[in-house]
C-alpha atoms as a PDB file:
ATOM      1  CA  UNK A   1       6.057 -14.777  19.610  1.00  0.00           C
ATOM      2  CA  UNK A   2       3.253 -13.045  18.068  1.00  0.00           C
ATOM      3  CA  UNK A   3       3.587  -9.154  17.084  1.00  0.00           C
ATOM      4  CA  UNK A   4       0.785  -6.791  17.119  1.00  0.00           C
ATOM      5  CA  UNK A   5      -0.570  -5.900  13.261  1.00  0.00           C
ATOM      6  CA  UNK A   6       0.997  -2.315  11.729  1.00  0.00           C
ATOM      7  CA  UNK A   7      -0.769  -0.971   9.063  1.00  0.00           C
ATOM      8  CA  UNK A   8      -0.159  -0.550   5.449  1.00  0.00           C
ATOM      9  CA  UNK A   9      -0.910   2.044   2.323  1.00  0.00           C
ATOM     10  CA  UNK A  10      -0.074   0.875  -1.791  1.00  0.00           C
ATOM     11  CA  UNK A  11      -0.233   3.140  -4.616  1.00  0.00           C
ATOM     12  CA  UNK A  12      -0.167   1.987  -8.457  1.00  0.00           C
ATOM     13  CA  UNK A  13       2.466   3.196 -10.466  1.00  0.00           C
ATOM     14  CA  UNK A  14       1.229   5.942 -12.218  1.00  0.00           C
ATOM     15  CA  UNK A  15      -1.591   7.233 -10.400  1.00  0.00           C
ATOM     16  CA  UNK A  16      -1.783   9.409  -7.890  1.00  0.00           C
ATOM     17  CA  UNK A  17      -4.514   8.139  -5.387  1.00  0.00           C
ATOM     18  CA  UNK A  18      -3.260   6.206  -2.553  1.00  0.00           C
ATOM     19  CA  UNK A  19      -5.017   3.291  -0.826  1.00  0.00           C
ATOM     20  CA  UNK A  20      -5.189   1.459   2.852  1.00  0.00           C
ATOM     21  CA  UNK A  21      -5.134   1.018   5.415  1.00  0.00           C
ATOM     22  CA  UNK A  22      -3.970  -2.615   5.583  1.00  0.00           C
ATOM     23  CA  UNK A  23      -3.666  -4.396   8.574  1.00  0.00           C
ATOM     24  CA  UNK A  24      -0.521  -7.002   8.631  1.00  0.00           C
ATOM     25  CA  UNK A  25       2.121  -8.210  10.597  1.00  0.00           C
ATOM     26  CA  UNK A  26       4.615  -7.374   8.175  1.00  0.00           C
ATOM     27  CA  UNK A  27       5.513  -6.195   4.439  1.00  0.00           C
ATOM     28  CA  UNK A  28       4.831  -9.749   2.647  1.00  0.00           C
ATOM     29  CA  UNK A  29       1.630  -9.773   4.836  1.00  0.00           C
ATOM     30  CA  UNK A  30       0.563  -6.763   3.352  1.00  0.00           C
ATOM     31  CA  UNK A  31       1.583  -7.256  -0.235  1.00  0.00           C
ATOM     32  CA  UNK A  32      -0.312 -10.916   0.111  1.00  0.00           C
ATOM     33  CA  UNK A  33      -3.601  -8.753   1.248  1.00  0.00           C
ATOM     34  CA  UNK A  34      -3.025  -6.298  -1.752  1.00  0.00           C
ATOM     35  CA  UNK A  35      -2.704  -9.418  -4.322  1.00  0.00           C
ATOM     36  CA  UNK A  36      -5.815 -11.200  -2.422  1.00  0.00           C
ATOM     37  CA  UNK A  37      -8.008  -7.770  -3.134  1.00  0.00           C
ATOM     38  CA  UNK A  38      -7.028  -7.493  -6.700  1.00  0.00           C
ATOM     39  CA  UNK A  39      -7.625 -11.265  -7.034  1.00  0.00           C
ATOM     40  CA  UNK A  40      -3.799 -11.286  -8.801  1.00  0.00           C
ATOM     41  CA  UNK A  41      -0.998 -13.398  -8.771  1.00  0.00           C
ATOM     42  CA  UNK A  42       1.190 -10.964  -8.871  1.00  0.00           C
ATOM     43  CA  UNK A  43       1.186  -7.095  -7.991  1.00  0.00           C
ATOM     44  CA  UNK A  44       1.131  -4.907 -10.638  1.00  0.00           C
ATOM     45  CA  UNK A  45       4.706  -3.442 -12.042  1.00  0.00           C
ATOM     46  CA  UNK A  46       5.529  -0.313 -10.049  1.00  0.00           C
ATOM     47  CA  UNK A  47       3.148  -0.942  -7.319  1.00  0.00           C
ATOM     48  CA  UNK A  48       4.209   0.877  -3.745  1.00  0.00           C
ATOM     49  CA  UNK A  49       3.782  -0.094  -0.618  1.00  0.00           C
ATOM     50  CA  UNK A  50       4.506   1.207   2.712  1.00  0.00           C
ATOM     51  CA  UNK A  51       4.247   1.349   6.192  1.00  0.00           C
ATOM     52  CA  UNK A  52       2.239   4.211   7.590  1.00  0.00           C
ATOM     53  CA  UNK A  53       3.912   5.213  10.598  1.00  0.00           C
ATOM     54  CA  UNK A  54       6.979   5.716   8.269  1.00  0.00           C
ATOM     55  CA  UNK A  55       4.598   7.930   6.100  1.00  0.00           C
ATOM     56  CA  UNK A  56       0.815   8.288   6.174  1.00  0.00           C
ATOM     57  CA  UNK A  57      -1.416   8.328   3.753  1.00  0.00           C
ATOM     58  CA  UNK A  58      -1.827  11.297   1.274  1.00  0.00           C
ATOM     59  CA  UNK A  59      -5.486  12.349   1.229  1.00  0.00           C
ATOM     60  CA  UNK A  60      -5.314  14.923  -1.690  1.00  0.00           C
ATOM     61  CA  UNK A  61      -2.593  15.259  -3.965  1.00  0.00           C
ATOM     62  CA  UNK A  62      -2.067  17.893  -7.314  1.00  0.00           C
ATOM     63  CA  UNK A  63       0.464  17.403  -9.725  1.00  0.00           C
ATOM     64  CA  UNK A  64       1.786  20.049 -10.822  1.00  0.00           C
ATOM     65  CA  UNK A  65       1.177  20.834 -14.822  1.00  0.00           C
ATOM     66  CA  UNK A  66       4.313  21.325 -16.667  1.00  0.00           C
END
């Protein structure tokens, strides 16, 4: 049984720009697509990833000073 792709955003730890969409079937999927663009191993420490009909993409975000 084959499910339809859902789509994907990451964001590095510590930075506030957030990437995708990534198409794939699942979470691994996706985190195997982030490691194959970044030509890693392993994802970086503190690297999110999500699904985006739990949460879309943020387009433009400011941090507020403190």
């Amino acid at each position: 049984m084959q499910t339809s792709p859902r789509q994907f955003g990451y964001k590095f730890s510590g930075y506030f720009m957030e990437y995708g969409p990534i198409q794939a079937e699942g979470l691994d999927g996706a985190k195997a697509e982030v490691r194959r663009r970044l030509g890693v191993a392993r994802l970086p420490q503190g690297c999110q990833i999500w699904d985006l009909a739990e949460r879309p993409i943020t387009k433009w975000r400011v941090d507020v000073a403190s």
